[in-house]
Protein backbone atom coordinates (compact mmCIF):
# COMPACT_ATOMS: atom_id res chain seq x y z
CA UNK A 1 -38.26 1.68 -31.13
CA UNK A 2 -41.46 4.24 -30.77
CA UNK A 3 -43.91 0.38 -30.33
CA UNK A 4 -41.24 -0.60 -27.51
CA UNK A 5 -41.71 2.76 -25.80
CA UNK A 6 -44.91 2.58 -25.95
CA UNK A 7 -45.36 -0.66 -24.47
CA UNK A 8 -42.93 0.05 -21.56
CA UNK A 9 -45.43 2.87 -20.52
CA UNK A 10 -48.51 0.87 -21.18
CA UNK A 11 -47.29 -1.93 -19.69
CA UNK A 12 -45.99 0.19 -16.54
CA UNK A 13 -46.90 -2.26 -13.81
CA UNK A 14 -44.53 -5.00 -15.45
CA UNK A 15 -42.18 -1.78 -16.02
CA UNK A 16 -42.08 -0.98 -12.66
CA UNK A 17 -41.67 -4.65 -11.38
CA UNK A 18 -38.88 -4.70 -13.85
CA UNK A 19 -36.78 -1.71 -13.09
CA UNK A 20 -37.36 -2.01 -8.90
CA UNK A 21 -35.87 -5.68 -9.35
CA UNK A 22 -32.87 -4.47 -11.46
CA UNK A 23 -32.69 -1.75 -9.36
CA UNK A 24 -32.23 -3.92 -6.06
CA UNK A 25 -29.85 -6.11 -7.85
CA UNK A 26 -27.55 -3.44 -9.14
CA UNK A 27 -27.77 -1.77 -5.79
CA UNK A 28 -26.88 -4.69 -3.68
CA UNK A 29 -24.15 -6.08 -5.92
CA UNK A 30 -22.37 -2.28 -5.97
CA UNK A 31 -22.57 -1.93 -2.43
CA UNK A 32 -21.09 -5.37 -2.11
CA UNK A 33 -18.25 -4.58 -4.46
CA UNK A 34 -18.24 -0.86 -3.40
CA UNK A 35 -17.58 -2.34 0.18
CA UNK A 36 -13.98 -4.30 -1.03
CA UNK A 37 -13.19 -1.63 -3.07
CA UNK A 38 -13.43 0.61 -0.06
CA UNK A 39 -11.42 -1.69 2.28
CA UNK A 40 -8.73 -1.70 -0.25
CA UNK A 41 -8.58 1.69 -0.18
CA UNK A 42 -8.49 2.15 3.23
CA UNK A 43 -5.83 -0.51 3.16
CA UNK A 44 -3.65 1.43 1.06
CA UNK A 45 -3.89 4.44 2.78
CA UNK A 46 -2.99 2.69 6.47
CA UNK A 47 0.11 1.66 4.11
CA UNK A 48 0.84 5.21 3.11
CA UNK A 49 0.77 6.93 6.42
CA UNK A 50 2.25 4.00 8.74
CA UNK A 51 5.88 4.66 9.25
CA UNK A 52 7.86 1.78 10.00
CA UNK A 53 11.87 1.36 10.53
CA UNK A 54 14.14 -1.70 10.31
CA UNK A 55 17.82 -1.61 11.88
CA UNK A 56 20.77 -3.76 10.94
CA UNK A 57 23.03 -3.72 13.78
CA UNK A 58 24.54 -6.45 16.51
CA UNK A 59 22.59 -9.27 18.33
CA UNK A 60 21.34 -7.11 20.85
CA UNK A 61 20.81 -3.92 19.01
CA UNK A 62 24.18 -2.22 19.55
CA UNK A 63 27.34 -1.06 17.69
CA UNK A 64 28.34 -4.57 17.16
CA UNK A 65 27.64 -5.87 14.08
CA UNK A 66 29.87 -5.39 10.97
CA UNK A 67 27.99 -4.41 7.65
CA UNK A 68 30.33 -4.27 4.92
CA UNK A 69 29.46 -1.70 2.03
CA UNK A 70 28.54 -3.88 -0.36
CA UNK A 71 25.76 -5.46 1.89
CA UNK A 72 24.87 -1.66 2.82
CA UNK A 73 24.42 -0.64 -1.22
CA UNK A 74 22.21 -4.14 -1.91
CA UNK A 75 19.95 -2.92 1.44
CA UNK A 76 19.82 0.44 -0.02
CA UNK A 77 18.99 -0.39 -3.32
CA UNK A 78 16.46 -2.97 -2.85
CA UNK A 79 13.89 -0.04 -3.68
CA UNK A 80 12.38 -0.44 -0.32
CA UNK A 81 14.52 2.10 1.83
CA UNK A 82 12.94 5.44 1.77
CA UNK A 83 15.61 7.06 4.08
CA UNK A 84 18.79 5.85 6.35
CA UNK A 85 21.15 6.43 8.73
CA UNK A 86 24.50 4.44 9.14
CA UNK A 87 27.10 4.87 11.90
CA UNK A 88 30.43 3.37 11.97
CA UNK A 89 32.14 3.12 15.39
CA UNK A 90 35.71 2.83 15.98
CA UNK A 91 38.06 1.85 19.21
CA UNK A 92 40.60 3.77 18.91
CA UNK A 93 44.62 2.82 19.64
CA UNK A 94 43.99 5.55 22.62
CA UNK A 95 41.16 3.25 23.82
CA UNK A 96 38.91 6.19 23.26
CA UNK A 97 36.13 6.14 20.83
CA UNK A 98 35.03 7.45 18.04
CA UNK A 99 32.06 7.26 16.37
CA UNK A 100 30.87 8.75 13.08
CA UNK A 101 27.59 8.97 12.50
CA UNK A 102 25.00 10.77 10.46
CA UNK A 103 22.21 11.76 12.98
CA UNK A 104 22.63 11.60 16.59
CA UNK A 105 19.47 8.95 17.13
CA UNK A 106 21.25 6.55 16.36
CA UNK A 107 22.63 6.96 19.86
CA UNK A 108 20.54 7.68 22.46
CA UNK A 109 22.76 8.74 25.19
CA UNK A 110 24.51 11.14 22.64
CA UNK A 111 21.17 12.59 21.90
CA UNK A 112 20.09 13.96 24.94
CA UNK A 113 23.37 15.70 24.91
CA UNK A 114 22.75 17.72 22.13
CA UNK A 115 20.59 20.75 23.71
CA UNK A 116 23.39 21.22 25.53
CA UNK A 117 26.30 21.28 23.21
CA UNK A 118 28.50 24.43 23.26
CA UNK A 119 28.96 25.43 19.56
CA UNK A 120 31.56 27.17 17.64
CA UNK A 121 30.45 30.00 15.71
CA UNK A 122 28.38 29.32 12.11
CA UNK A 123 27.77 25.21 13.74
CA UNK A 124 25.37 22.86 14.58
CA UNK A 125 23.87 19.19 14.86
CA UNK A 126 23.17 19.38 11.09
CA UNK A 127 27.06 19.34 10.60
CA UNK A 128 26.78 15.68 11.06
CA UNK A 129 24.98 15.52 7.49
CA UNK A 130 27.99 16.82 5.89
CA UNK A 131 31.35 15.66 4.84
CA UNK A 132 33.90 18.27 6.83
CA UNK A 133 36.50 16.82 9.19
CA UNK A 134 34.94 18.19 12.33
CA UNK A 135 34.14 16.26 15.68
CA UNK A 136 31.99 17.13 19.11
CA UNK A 137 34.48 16.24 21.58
CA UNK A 138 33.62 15.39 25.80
CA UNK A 139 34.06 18.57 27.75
CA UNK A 140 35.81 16.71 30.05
CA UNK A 141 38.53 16.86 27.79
CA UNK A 142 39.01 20.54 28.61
CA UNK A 143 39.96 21.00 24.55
CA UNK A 144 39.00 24.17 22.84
CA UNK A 145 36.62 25.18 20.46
CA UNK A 146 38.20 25.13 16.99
CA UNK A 147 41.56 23.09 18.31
CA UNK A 148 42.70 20.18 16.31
CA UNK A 149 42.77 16.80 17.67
CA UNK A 150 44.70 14.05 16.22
CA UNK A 151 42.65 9.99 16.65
CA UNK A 152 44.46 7.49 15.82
CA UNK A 153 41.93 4.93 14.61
CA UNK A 154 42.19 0.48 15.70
CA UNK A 155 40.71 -2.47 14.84
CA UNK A 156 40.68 -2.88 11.32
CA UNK A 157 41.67 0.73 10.86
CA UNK A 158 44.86 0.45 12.65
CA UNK A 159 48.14 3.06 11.62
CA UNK A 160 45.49 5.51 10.40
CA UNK A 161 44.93 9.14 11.80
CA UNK A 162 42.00 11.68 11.66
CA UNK A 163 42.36 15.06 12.09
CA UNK A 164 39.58 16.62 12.96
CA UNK A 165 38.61 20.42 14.65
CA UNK A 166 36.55 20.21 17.51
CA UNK A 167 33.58 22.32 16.59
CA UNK A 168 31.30 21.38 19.55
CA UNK A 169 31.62 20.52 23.01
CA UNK A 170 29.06 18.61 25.01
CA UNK A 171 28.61 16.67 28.39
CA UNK A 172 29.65 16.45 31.78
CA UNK A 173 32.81 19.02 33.09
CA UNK A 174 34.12 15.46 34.50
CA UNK A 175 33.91 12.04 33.98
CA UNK A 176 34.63 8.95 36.00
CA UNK A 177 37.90 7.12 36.12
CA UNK A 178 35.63 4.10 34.16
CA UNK A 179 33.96 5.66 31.59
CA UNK A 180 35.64 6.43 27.96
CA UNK A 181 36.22 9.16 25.77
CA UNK A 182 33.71 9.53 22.89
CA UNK A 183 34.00 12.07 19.71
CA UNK A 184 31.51 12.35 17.30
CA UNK A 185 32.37 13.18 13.90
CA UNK A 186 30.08 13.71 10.17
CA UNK A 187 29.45 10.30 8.77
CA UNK A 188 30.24 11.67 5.15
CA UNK A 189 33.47 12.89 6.76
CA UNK A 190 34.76 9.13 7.90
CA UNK A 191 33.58 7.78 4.36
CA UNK A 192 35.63 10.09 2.37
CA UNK A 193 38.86 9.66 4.65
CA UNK A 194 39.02 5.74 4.18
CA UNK A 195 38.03 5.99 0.36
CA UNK A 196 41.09 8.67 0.33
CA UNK A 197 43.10 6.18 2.33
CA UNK A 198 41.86 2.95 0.47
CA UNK A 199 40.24 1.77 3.33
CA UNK A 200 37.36 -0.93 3.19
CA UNK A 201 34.11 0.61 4.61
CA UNK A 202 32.12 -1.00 7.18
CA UNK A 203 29.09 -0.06 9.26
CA UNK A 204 28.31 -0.70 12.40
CA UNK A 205 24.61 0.09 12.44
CA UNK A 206 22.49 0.73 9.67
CA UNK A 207 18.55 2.02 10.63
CA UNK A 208 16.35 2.43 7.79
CA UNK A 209 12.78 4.15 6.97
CA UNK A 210 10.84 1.77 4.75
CA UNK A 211 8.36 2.10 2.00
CA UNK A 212 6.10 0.19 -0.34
CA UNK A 213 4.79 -1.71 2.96
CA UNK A 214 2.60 -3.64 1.32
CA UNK A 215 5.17 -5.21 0.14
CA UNK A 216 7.11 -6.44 3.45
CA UNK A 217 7.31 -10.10 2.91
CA UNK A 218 9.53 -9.35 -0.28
CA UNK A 219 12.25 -6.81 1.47
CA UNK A 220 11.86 -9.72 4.41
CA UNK A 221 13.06 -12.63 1.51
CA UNK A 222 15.58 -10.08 0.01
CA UNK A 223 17.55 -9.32 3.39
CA UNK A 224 17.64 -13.21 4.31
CA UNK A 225 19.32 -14.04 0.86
CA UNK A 226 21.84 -11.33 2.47
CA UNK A 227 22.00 -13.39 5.56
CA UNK A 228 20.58 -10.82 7.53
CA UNK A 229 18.51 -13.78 10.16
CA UNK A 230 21.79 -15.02 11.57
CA UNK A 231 25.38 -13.64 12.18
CA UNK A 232 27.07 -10.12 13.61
CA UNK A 233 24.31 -8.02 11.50
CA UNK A 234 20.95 -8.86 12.55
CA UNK A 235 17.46 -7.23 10.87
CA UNK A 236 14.93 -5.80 12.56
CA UNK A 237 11.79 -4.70 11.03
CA UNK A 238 9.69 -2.78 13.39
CA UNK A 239 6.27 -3.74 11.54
CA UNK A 240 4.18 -5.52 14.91
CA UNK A 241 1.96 -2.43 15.16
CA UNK A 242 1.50 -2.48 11.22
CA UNK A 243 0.45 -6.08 11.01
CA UNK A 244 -1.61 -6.10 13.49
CA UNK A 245 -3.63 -2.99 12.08
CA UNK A 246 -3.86 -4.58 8.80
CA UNK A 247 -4.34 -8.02 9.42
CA UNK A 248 -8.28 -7.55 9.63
CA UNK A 249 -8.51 -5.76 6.75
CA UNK A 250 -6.93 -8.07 5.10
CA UNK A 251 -8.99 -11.11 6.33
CA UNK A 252 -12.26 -8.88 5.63
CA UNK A 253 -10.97 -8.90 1.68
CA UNK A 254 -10.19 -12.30 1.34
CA UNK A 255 -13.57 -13.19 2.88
CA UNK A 256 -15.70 -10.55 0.79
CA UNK A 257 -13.44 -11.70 -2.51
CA UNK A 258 -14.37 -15.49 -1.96
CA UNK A 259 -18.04 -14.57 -1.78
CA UNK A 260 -17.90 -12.40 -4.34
CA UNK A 261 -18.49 -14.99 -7.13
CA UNK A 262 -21.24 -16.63 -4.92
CA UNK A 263 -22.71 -13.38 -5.08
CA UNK A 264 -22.21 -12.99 -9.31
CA UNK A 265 -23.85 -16.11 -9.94
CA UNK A 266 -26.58 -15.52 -7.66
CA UNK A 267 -27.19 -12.21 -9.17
CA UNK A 268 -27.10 -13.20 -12.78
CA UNK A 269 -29.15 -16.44 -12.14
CA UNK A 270 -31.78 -14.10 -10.58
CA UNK A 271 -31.80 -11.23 -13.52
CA UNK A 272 -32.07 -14.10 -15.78
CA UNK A 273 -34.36 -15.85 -14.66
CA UNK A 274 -36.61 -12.67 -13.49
CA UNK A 275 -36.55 -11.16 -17.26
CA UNK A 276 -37.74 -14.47 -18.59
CA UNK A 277 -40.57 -15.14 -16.41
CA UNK A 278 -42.08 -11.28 -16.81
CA UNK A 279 -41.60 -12.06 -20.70
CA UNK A 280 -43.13 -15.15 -21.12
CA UNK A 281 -46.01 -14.57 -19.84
CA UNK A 282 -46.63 -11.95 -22.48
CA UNK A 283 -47.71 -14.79 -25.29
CA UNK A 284 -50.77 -13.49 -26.40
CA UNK A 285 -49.67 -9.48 -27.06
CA UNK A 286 -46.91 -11.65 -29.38
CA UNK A 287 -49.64 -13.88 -31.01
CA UNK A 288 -51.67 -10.48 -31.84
CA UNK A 289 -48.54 -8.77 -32.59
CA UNK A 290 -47.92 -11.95 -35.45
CA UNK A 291 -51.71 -11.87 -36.37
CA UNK A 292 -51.34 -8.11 -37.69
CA UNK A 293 -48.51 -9.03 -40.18
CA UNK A 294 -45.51 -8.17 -37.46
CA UNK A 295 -42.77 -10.50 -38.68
CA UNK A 296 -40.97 -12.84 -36.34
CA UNK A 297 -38.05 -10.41 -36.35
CA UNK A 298 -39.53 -7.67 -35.36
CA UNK A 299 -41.48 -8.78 -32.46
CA UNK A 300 -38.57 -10.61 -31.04
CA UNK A 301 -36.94 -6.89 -31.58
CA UNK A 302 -39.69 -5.22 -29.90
CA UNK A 303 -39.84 -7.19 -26.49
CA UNK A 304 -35.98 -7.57 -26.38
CA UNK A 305 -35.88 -3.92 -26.57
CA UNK A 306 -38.34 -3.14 -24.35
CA UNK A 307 -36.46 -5.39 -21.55
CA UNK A 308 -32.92 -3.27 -22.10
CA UNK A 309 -35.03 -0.03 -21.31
CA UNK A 310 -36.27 -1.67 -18.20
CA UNK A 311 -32.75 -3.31 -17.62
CA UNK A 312 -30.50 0.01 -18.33
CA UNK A 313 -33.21 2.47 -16.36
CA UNK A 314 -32.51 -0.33 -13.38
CA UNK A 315 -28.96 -0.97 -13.60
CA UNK A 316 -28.32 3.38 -14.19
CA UNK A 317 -30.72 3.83 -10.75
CA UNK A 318 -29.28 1.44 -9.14
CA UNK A 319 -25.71 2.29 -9.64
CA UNK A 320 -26.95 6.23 -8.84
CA UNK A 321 -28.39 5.02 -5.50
CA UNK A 322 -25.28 2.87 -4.52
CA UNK A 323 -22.38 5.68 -5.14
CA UNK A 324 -24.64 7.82 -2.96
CA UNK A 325 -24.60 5.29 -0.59
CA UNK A 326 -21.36 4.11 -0.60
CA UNK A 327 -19.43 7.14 -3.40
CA UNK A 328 -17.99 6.54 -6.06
CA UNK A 329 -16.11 3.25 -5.56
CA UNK A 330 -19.66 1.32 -5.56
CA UNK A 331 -20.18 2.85 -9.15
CA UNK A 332 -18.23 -0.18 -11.04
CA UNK A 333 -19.51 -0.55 -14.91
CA UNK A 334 -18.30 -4.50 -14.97
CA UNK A 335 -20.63 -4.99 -12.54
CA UNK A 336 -23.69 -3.12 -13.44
CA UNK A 337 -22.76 -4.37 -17.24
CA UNK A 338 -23.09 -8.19 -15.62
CA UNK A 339 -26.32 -7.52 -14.59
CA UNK A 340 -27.61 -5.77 -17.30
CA UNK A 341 -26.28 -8.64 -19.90
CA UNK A 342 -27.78 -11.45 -17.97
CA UNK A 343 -31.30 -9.51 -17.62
CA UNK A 344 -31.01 -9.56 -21.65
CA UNK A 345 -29.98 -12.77 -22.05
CA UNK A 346 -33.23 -13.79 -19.95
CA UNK A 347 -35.61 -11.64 -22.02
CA UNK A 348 -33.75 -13.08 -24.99
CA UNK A 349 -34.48 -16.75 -24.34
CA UNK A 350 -38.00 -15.71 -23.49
CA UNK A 351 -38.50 -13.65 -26.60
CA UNK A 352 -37.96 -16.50 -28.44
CA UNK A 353 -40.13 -18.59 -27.01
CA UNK A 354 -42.83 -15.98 -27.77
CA UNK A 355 -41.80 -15.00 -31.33
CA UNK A 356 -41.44 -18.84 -32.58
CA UNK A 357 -44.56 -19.97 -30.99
CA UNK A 358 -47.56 -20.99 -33.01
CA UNK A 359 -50.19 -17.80 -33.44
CA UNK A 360 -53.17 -19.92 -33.97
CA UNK A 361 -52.25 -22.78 -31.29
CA UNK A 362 -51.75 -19.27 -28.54
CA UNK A 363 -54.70 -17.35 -29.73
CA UNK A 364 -56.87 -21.20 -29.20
CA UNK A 365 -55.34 -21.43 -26.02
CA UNK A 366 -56.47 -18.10 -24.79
């Protein structure tokens, strides 16, 4: 260990050749790698902040479809649904509507009502996240705040009644002799009534905030064994915006990981072959090394050490220099470890060159 040392420092021009090569290396391959590592990670964090909805609902968007519960729980539990809203509309036998719903997006022309809806005491929009048989009624109907209205539900829901207390009134003081009557009522509220009544649950529209968006295609292939693509209930995953941000990064991965072992075997060919030529020149200082009683052994010990000090002082600077560059996702030991092995392996096949050679036929030579 102390000879090694000592040759590394005596022999600091071929020390310094040494650890600026390594050096290089390291720091090229790290910023290289340090580069895909960072576009993954900027990858994952466009996936993380990105919001993006899907809505099952009729052809064109509307009230239309028909999404029976069961198709509703397998949506919901697919693990890719980070929030919802559902909203089941119903024509009643009075040819008015009603709708129950659990946030008033889900229709827009209700929505820009609600500023303006006159409350009763202790309510407001948040009622619709609950399960109390309340409604918003049009003020057109001229009903009262805490009445009682009776709907008789149709379609599928025909012979049943909701009560319900008008705790809100919103829109226009009259409407025309065309347009309908709409209530509103709590989503949990409707739910609970057919369950009580032994009523089969369906939804009309069924909008959705996804996660794990890296993982798209897979929600995509779930929702089409459902038979989502065709039918009453159409998907719609609003993802353009996403795709299109990630789509580059994604092509600039998949071209940096298929040069990436181009790169490796260009960068352990050259630490190979750059440890055995500075080592093999070194014949001689072996021969002399042999002529003083050194055994084999030890001088192959010697110069193999003294090329992992010049190979570990490289790879370490190198490293250093790249996570400055680049932080700390250029700083990967696989890497560094590749190129300090195949510097090694280099000396190694040089070293024994030297320490098997013939002292008499090297020292004649010289």
């Amino acid at each position: 260990m102390k000879y090694a040392w000592k040759t590394v420092i005596r022999n600091w021009r071929i020390t310094l050749a040494a650890v600026l090569a390594v050096t290089a290396l390291t720091f090229f391959l790290s910023v290289f790698t340090g580069s895909i590592q960072n576009s993954r990670e900027q990858l994952a964090r466009i996936y993380e902040v990105t919001t993006v909805t899907a809505r099952v609902a009729g052809y064109s968007g509307g009230a239309g479809a028909s999404i029976e519960e069961e198709i509703c729980r397998a949506i919901l539990d697919s693990g890719f649904v980070k929030d919802h809203e559902a909203l089941i509309q119903n024509k009643t036998a009075r040819q008015d509507i009603l709708r129950a719903l659990s946030a008033p997006r889900l229709v827009p022309d209700f929505e820009g009502w609600v500023p303006y809806i006159t409350w009763l005491d202790g309510y407001d929009i948040s009622v619709l996240e609950g399960q109390e048989a309340v409604c918003l009624a049009p003020l057109s109907l001229e009903l009262e705040l805490g009445s009682t209205v009776v709907v008789p539900l149709g379609g599928v829901y025909r012979g049943q009644t909701m009560e319900l207390t008008v705790v809100g009134l919103y829109g226009k003081e009259y409407r025309s002799a065309d347009e309908e009557d709409t209530y509103y009522c709590p989503l949990g509220a409707m739910e609970v009534f057919l369950r009580e009544n032994q009523q089969k649950i369906t939804y009309n529209i069924l909008e959705m905030e996804l996660q794990k968006l890296d993982k798209l295609g897979e929600f995509k292939a779930q929702m089409s064994k459902l038979g989502l693509e065709k039918g009453s209930a159409r998907l719609t995953v609003n993802d353009a915006l996403l795709q299109q941000v990630t789509a580059k990064f994604r092509q600039h991965i998949r071209l940096l990981n298929t040069l990436l072992p181009v790169l490796l075997a260009v960068v352990a060919g050259i630490g190979f072959g750059l440890s055995f030529l500075l080592l093999r020149g070194r014949k001689k200082e072996a021969a002399v090394l042999r002529s003083l009683g050194t055994r084999r052994r030890q001088v192959f010990g010697i110069f193999l050490l003294e090329s992992a000090i010049q190979a570990s002082l490289g790879t370490l600077l190198g490293g250093l220099l790249a996570s400055g560059a680049m932080g700390k996702s250029a700083f990967a030991p696989q890497y560094l470890a590749l190129v300090l092995i195949c510097f090694l392996l280099g000396g190694a096949a040089a070293v024994w060159q030297l320490a098997k050679a013939n002292v008499f036929t090297v020292m004649a030579g010289e």
